[in-house]
N, C-alpha and C. Protein backbone atom coordinates (compact mmCIF):
# COMPACT_ATOMS: atom_id res chain seq x y z
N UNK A 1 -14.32 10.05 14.87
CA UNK A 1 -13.43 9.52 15.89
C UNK A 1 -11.97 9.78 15.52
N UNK A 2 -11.96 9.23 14.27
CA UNK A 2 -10.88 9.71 13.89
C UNK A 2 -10.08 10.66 13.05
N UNK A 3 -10.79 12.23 12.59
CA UNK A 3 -10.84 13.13 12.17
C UNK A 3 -9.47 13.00 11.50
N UNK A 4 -8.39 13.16 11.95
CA UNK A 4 -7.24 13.49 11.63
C UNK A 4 -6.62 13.01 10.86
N UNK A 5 -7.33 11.31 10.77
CA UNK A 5 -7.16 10.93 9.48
C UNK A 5 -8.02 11.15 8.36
N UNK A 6 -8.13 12.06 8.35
CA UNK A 6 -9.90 12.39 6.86
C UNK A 6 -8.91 12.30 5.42
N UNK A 7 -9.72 12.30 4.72
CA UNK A 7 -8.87 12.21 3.22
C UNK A 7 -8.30 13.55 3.03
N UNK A 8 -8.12 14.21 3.18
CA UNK A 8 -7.00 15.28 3.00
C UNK A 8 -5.70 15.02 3.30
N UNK A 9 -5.76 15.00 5.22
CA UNK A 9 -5.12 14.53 5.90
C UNK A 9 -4.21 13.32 5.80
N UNK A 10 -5.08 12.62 4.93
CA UNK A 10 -4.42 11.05 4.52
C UNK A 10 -3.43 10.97 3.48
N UNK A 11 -4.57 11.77 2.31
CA UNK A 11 -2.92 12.55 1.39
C UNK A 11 -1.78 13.41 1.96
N UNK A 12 -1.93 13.97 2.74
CA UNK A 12 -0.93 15.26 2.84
C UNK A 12 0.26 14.10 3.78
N UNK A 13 0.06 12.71 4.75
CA UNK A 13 1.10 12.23 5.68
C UNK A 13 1.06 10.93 4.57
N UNK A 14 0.71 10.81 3.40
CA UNK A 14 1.10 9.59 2.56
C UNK A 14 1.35 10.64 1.43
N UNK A 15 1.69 11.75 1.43
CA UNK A 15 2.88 12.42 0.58
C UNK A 15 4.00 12.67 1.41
N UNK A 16 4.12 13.61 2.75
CA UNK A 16 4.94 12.94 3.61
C UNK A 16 6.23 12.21 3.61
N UNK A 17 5.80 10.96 3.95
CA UNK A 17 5.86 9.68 4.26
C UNK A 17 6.37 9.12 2.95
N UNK A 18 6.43 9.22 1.61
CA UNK A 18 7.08 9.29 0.05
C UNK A 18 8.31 10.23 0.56
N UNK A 19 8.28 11.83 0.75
CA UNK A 19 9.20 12.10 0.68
C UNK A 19 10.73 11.64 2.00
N UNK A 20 9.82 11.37 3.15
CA UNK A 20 10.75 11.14 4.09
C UNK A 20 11.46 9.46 3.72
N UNK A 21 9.89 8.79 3.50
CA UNK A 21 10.50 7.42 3.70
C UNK A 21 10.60 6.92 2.47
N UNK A 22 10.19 7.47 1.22
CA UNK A 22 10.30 6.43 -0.05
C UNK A 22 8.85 5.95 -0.17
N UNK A 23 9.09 4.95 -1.50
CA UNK A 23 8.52 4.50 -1.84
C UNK A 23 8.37 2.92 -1.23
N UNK A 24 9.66 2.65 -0.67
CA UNK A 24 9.61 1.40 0.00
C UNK A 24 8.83 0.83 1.17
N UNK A 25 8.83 1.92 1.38
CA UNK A 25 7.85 1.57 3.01
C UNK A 25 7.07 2.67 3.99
N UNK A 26 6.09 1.84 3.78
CA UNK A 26 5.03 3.53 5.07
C UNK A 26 4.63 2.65 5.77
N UNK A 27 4.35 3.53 7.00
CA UNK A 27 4.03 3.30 8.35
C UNK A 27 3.23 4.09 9.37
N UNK A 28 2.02 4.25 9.51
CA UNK A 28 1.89 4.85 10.75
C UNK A 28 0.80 4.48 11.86
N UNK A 29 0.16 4.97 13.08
CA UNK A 29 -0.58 4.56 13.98
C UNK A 29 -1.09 5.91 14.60
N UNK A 30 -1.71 7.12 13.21
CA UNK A 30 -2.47 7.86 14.29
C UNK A 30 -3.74 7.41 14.97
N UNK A 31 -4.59 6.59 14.64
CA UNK A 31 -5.49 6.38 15.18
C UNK A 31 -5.43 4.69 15.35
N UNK A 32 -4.76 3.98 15.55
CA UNK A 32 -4.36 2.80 15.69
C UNK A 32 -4.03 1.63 14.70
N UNK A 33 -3.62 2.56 13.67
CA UNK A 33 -3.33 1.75 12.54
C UNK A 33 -2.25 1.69 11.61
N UNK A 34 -1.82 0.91 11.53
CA UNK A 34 -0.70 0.35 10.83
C UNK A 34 -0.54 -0.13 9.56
N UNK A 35 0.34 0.58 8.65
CA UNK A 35 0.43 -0.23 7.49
C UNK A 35 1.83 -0.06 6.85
N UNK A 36 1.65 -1.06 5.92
CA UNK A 36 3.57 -1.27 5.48
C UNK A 36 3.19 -1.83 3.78
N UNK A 37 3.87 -0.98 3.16
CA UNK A 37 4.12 -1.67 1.21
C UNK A 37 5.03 -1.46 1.57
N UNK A 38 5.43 -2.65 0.29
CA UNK A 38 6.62 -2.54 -0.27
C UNK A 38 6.76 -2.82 -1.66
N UNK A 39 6.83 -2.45 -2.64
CA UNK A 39 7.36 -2.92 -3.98
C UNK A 39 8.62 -2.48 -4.75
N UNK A 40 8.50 -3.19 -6.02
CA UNK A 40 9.74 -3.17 -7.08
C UNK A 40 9.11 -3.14 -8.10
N UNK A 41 10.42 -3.67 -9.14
CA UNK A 41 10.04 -2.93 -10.43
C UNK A 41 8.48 -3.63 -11.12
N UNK A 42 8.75 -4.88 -11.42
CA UNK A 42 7.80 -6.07 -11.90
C UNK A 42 7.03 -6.76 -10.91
N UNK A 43 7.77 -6.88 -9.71
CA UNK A 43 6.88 -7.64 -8.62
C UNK A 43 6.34 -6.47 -7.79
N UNK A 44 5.32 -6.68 -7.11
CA UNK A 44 4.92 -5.90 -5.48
C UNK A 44 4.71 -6.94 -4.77
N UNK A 45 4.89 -6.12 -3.55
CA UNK A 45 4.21 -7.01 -2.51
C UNK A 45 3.65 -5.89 -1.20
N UNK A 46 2.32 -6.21 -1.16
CA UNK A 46 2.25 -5.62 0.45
C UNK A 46 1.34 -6.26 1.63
N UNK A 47 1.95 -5.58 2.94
CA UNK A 47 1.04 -6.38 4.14
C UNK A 47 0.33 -5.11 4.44
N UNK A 48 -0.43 -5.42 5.07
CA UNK A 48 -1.33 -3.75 5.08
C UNK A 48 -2.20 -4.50 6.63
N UNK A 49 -2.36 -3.85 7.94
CA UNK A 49 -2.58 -4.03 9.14
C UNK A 49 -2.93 -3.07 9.77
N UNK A 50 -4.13 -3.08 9.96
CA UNK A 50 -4.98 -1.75 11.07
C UNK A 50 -5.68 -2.47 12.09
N UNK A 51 -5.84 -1.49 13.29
CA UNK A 51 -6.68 -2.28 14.32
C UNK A 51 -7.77 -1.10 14.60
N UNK A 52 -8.13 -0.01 13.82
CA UNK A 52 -8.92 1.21 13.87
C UNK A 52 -10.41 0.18 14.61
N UNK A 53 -10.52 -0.81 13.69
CA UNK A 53 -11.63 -1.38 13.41
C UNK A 53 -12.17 -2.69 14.17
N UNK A 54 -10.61 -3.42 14.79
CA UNK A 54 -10.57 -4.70 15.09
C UNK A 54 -10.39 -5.46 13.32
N UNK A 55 -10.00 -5.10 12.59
CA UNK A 55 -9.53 -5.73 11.61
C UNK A 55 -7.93 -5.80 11.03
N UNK A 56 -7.58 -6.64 10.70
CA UNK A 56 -6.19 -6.75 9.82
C UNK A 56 -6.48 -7.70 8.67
N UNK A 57 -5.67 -7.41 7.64
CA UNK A 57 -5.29 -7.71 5.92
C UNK A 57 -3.98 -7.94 6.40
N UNK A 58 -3.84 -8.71 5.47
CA UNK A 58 -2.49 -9.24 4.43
C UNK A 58 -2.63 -9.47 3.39
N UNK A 59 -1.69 -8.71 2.28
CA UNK A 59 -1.84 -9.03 1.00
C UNK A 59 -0.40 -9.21 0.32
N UNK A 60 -0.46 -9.99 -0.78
CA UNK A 60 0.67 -9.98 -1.10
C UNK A 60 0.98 -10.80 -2.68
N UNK A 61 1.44 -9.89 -3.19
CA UNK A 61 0.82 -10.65 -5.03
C UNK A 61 2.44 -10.32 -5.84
N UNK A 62 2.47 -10.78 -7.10
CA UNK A 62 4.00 -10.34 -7.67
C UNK A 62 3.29 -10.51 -9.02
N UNK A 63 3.90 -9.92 -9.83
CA UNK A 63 3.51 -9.89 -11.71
C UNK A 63 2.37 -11.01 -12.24
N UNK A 64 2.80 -12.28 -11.72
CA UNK A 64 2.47 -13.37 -12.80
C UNK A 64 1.59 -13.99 -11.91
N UNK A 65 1.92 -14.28 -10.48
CA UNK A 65 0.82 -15.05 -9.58
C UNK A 65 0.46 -14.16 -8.16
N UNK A 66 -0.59 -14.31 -8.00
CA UNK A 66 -1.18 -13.36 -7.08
C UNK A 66 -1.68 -14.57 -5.66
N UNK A 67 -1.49 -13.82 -4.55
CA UNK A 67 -2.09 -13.98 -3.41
C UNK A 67 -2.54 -13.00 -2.43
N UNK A 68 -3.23 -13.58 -1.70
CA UNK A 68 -4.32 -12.75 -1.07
C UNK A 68 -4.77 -13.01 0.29
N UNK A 69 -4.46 -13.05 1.34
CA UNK A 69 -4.82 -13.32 2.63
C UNK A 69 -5.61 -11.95 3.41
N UNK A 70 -7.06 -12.20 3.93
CA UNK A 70 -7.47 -11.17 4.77
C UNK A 70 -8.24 -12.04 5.94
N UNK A 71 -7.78 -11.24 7.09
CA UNK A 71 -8.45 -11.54 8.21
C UNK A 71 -8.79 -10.60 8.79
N UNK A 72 -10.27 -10.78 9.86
CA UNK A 72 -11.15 -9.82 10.35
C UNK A 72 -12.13 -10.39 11.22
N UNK A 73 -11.70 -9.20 12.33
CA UNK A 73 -12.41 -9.89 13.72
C UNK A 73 -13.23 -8.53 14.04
N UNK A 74 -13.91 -7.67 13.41
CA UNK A 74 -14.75 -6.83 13.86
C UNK A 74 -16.06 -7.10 13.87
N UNK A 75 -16.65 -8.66 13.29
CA UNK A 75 -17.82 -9.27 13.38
C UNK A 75 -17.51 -10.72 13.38
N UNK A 76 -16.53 -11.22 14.42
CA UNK A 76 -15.92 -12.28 14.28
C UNK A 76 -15.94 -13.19 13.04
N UNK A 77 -15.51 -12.64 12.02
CA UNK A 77 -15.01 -13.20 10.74
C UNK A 77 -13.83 -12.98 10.74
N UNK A 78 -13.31 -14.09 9.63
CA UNK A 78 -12.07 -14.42 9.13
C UNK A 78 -12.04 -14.81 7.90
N UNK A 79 -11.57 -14.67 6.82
CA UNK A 79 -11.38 -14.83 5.75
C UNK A 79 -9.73 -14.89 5.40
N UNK A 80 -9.64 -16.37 4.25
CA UNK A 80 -8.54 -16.11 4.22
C UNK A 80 -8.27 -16.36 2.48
N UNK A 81 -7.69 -16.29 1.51
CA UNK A 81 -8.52 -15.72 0.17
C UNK A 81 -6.26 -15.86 -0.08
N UNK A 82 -6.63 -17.44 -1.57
CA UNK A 82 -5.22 -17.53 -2.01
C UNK A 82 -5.62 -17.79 -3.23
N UNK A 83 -4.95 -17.35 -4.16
CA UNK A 83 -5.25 -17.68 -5.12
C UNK A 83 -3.56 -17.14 -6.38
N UNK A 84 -3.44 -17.83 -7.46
CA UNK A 84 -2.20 -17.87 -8.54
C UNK A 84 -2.93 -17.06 -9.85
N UNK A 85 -2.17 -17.15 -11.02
CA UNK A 85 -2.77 -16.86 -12.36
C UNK A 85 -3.51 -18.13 -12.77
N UNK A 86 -3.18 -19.58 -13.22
CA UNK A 86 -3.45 -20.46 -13.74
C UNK A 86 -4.69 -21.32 -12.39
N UNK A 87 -4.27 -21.39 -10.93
CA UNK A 87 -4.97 -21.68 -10.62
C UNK A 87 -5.79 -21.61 -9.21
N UNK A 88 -6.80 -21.38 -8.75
CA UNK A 88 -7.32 -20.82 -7.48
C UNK A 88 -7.82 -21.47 -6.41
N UNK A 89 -7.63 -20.94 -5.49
CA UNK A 89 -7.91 -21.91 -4.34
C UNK A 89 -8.31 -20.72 -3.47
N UNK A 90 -9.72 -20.88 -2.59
CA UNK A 90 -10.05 -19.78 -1.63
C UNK A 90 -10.44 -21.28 -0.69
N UNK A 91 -10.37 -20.26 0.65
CA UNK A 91 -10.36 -20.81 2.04
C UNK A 91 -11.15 -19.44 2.65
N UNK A 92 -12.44 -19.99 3.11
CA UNK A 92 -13.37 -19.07 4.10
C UNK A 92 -13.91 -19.39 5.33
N UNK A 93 -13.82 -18.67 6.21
CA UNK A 93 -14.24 -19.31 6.96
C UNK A 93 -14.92 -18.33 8.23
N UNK A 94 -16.13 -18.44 8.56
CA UNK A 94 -16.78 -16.87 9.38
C UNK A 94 -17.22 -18.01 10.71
N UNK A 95 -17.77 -17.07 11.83
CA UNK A 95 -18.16 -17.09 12.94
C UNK A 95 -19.26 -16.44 13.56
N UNK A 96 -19.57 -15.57 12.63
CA UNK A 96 -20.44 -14.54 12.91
C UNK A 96 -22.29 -15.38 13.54
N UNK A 97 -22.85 -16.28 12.48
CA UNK A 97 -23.90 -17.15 12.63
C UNK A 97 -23.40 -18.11 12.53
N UNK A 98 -22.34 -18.79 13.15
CA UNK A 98 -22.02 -20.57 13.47
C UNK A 98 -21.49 -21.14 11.89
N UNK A 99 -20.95 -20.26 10.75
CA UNK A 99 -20.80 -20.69 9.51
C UNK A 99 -19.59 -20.84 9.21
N UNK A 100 -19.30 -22.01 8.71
CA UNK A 100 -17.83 -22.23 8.00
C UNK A 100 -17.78 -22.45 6.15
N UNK A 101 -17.04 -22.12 5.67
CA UNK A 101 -17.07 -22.49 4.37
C UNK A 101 -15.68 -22.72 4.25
N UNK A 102 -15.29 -23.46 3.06
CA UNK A 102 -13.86 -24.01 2.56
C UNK A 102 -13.75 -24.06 0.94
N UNK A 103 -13.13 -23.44 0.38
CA UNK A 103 -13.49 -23.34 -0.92
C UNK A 103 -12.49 -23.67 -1.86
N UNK A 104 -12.05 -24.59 -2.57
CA UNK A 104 -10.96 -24.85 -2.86
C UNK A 104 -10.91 -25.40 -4.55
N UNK A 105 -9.82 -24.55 -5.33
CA UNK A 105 -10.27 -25.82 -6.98
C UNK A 105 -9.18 -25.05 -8.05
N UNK A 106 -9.30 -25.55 -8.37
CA UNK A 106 -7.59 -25.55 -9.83
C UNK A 106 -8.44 -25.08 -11.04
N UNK A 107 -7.10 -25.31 -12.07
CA UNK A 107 -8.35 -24.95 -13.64
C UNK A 107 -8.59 -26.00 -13.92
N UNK A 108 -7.94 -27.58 -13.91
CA UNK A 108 -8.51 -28.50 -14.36
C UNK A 108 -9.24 -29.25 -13.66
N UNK A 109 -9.35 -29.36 -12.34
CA UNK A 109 -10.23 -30.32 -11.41
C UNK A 109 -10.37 -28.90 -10.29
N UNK A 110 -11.63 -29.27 -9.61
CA UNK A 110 -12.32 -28.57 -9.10
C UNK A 110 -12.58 -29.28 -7.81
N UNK A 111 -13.07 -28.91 -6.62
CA UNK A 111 -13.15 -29.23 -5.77
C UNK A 111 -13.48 -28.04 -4.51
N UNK A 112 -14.95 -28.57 -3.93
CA UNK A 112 -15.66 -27.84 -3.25
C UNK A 112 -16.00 -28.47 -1.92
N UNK A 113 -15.94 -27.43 -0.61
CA UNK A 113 -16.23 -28.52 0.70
C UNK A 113 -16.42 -27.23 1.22
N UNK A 114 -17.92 -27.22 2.09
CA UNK A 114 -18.53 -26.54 2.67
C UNK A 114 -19.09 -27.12 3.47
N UNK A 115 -19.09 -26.37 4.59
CA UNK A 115 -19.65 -27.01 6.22
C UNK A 115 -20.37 -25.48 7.17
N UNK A 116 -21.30 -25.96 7.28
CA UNK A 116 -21.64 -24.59 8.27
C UNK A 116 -22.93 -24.86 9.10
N UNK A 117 -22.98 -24.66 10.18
CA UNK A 117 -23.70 -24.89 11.62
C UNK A 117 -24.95 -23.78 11.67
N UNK A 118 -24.71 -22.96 10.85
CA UNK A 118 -26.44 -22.10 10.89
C UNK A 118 -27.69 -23.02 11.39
N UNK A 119 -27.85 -23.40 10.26
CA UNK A 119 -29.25 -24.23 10.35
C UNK A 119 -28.46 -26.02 10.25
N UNK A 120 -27.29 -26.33 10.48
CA UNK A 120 -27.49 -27.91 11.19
C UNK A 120 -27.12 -28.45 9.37
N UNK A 121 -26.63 -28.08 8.99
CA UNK A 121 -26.31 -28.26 7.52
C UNK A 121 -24.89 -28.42 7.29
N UNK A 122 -24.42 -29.90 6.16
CA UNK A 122 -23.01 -29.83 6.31
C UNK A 122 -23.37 -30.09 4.48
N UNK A 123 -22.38 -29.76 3.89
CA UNK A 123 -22.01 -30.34 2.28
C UNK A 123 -20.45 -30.45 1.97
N UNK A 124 -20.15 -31.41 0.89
CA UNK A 124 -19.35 -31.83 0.77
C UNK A 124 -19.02 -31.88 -0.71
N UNK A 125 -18.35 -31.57 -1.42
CA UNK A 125 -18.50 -31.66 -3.62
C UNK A 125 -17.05 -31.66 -3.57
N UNK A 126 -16.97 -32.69 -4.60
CA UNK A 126 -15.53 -32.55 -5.28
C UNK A 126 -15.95 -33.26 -6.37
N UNK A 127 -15.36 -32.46 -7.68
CA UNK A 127 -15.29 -32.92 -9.23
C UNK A 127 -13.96 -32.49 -9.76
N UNK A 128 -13.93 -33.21 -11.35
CA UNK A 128 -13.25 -32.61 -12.37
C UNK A 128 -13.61 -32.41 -13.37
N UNK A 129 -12.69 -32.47 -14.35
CA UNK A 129 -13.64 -32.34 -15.76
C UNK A 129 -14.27 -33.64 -16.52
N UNK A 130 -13.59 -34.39 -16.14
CA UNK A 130 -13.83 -35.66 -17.23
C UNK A 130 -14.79 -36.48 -15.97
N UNK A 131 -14.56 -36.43 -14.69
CA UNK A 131 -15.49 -37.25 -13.66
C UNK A 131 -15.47 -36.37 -12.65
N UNK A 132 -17.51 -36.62 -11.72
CA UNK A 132 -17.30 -35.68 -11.25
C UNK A 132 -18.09 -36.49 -9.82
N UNK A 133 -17.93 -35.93 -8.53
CA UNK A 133 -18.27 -36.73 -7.41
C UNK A 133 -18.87 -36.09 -6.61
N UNK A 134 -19.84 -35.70 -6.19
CA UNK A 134 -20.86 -34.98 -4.85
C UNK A 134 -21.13 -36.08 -3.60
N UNK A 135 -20.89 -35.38 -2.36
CA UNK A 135 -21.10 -36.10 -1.18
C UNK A 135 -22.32 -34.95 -0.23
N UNK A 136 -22.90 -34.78 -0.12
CA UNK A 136 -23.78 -34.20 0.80
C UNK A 136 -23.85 -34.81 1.65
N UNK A 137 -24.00 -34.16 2.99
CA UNK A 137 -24.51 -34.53 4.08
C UNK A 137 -25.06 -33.31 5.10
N UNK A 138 -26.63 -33.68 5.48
CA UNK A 138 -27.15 -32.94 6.35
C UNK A 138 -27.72 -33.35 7.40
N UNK A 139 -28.38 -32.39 8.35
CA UNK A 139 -28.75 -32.45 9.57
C UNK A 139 -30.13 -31.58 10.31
N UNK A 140 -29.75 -30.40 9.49
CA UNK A 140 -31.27 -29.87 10.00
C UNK A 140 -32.83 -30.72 9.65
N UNK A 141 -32.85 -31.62 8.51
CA UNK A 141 -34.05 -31.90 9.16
C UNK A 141 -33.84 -33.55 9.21
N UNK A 142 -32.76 -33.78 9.46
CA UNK A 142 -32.93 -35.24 9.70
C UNK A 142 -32.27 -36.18 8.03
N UNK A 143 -31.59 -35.40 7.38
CA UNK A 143 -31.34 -35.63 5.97
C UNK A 143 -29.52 -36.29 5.46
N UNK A 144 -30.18 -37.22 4.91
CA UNK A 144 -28.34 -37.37 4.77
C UNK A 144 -28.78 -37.83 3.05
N UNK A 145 -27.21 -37.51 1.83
CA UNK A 145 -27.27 -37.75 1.05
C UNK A 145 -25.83 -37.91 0.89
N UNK A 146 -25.85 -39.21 -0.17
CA UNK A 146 -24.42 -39.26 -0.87
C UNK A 146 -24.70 -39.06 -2.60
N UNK A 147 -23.74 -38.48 -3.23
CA UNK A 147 -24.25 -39.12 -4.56
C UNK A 147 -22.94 -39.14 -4.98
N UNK A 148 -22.67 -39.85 -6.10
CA UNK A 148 -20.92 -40.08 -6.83
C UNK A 148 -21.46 -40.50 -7.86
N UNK A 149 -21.09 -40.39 -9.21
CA UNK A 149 -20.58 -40.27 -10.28
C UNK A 149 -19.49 -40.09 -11.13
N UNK A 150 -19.62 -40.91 -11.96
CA UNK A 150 -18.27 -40.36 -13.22
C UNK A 150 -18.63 -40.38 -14.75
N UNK A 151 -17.75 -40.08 -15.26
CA UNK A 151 -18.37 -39.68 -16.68
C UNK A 151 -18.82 -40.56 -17.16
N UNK A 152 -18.72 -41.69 -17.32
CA UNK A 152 -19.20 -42.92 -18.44
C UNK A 152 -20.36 -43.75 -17.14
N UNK A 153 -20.32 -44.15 -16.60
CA UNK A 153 -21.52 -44.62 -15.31
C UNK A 153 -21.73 -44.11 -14.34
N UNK A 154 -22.67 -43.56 -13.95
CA UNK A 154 -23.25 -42.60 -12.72
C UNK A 154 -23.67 -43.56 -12.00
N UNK A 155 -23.67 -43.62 -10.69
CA UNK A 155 -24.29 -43.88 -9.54
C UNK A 155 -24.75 -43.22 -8.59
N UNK A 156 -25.91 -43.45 -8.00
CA UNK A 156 -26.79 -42.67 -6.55
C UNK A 156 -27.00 -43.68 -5.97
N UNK A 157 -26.65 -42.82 -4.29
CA UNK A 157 -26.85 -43.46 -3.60
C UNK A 157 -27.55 -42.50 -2.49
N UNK A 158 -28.90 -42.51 -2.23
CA UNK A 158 -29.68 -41.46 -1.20
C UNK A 158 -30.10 -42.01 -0.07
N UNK A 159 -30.18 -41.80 1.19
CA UNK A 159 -30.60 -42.33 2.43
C UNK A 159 -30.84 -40.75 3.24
N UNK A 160 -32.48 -41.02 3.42
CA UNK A 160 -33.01 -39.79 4.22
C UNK A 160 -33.50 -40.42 5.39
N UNK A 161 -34.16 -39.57 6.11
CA UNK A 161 -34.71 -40.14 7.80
C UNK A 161 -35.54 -39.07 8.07
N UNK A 162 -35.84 -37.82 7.31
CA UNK A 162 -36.89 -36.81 7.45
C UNK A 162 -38.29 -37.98 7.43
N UNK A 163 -38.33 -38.32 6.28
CA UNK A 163 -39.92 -39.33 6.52
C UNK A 163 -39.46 -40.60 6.15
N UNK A 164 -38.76 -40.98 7.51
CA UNK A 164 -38.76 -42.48 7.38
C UNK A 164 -38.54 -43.36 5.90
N UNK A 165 -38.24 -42.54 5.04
CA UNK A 165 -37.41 -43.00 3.80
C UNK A 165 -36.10 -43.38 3.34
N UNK A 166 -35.95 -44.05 2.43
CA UNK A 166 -34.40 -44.40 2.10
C UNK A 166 -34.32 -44.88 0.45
N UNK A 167 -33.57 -44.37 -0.05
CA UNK A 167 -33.37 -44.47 -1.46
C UNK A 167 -32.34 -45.28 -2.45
N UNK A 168 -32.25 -46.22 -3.13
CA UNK A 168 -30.78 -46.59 -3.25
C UNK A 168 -30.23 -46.58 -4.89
N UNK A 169 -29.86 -45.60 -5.65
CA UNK A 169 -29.82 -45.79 -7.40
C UNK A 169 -28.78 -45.91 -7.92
N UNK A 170 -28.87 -46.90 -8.79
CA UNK A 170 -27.19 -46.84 -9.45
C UNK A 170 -27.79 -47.31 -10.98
N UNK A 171 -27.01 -46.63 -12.06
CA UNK A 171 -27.21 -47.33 -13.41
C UNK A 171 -26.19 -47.02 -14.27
N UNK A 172 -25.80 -47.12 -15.32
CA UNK A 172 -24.56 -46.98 -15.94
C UNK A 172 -24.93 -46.32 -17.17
N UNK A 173 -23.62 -45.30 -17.79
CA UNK A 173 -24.47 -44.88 -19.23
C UNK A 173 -23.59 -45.31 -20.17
N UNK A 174 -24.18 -44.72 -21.51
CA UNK A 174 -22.99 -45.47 -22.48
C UNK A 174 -22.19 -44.38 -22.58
N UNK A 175 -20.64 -44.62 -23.01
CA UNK A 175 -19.51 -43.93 -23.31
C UNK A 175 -19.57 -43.06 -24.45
């Protein structure tokens, strides 16, 4: 479809595109697509945007901490993806089969939350290092769970409705 951009072709207008425009910035839309860097000496940064596909990126990172944003609608997904040196945090999130995810957590405490409509299913987690806490909750078959904990006394607490059951645990440990 789009011949003209083949890898030859791609080198020969992104050598080009160095000599006309630099190193600072390229640009073009033969076949409907767009893109733009830019960097320096120690830092970069670039946004990078095509619609060849029904997709667009953003990216954008510097020496010491990095980030990362991509989005994409050629199978109605979206993704969106951040993250530093010391600590990370992703955010996902699709459409494709009714699914969401959320993904989120540092280096010292952590923290997880996922939700997605496939099969009628939701979850919920957040911990750290020294105490740590899970919340579940579902739906496809009629299921719900909590559980929480911390480092020195754990507690459960379970309540289902698949078979008319219900659960209730708590006990403490030693330090």
């Amino acid at each position: 479809m789009c011949s003209v951009f083949g890898a030859h072709k791609r080198q020969e207008t992104t050598a080009l595109l160095r000599r006309v425009c630099g190193t600072c910035g390229r640009a073009w839309s033969g076949c409907g697509q767009g893109k733009v860097r830019a960097s320096s000496g120690r830092s970069q940064g670039k946004v990078r945007v095509w619609l060849g596909q029904g997709q667009g990126v953003v990216r954008a990172w510097s020496g010491r901490g990095q980030s990362e944003i991509r989005a994409r609608s050629e199978r109605a997904q979206g993704v969106v993806w951040v993250w530093s040196e010391r600590g990370q945090g992703v955010v996902r999130a699709w459409s494709e089969r009714g699914q969401g995810v959320v993904w989120a957590w540092l280096e010292q405490g952590q923290g997880v939350v996922r939700a997605w409509s496939g099969c009628g299913q939701g979850a919920a987690r957040a911990w750290s290092r020294c105490g740590q806490g899970v919340v579940r909750a579902r739906s496809g078959c009629g299921m719900g769970v909590v559980r929480a904990w911390s480092g020195c006394g754990q507690g459960v607490v379970r309540a289902w409705s698949g078979c008319g059951q219900s659960e209730v645990r708590a006990w403490p440990l030693t330090c």
